[in-house]
Protein backbone atom coordinates (compact mmCIF):
# COMPACT_ATOMS: atom_id res chain seq x y z
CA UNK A 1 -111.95 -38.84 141.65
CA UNK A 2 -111.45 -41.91 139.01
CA UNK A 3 -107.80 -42.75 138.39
CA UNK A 4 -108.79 -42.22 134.59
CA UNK A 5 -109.67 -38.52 135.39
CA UNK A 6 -106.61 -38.55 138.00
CA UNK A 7 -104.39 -39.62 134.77
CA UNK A 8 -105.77 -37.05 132.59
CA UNK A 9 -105.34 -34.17 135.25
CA UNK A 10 -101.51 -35.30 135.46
CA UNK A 11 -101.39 -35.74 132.07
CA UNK A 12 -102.52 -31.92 130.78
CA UNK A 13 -99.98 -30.74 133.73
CA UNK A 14 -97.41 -32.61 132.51
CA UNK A 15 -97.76 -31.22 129.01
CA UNK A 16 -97.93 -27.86 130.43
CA UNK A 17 -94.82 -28.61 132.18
CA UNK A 18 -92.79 -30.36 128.98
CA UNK A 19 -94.57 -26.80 126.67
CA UNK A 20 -92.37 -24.51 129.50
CA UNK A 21 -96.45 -23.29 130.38
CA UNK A 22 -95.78 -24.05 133.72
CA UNK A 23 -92.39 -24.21 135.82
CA UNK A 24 -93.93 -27.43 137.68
CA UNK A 25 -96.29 -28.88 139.62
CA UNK A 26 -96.79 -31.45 142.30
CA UNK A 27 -99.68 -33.48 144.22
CA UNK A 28 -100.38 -32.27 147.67
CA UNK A 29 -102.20 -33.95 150.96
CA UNK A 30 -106.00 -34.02 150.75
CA UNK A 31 -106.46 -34.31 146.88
CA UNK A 32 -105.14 -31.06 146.28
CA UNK A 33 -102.31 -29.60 143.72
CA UNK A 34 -99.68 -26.79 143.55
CA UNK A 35 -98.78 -25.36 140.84
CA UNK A 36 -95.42 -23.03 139.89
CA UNK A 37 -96.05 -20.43 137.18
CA UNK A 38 -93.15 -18.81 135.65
CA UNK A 39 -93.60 -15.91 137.49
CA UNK A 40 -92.82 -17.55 140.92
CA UNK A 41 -96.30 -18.26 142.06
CA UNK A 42 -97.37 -21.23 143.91
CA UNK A 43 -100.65 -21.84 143.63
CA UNK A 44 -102.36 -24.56 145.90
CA UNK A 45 -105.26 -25.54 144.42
CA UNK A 46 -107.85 -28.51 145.25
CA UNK A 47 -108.71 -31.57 142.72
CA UNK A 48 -111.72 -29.32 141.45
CA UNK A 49 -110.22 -25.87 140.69
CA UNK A 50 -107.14 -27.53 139.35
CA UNK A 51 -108.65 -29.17 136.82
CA UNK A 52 -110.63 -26.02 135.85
CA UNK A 53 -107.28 -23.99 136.08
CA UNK A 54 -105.80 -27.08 133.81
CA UNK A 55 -108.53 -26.74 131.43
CA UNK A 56 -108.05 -23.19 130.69
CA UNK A 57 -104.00 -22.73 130.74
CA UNK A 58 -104.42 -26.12 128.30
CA UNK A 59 -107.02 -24.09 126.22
CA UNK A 60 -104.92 -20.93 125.58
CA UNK A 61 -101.82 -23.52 125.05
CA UNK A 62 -103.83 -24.52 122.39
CA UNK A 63 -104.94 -21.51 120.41
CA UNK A 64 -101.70 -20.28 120.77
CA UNK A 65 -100.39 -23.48 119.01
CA UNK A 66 -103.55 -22.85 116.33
CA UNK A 67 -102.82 -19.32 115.59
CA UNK A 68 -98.77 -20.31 115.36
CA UNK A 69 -97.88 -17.77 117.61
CA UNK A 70 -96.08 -20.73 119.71
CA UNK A 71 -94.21 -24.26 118.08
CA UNK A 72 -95.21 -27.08 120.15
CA UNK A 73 -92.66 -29.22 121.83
CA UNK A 74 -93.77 -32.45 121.83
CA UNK A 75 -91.97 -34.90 119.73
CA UNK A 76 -92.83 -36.09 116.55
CA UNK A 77 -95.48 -33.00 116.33
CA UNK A 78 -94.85 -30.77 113.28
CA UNK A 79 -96.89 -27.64 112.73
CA UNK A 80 -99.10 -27.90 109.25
CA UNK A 81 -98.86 -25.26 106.95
């Protein structure tokens, strides 16, 4: 994997993380990630199905931002009305 696609994996996680989507997460041996969800499962997933995984929790993140169900987080971000 590219360090640019690396970054971006780490970077969606990290969001996920900062949004309380996700308790944490952490790099393992081999390429491959864990993952905490809030309901105290650790998920050990390779480079592959975490970014799939990623790409979908991100997605709902997302549309639940869109549909203002949810008030993102980050800083400097204001919902538009």
């Amino acid at each position: 994997m590219c360090a640019a696609g690396r970054e971006y994996l780490t970077a969606m996680l990290d969001v996920l993380v900062y949004e309380n989507v996700l308790v944490a997460w952490r790099r393992m041996p081999l390429g491959h990630y864990m993952i905490v969800t809030h309901e105290g499962e650790e998920l050990s997933l390779s480079r592959q199905q975490a970014e799939m995984w990623t790409q979908g929790a991100f997605a709902v993140y997302l549309a639940l931002v869109d549909q203002r169900r949810i008030t993102p987080r980050i800083p400097g971000d204001s919902p538009t009305n």
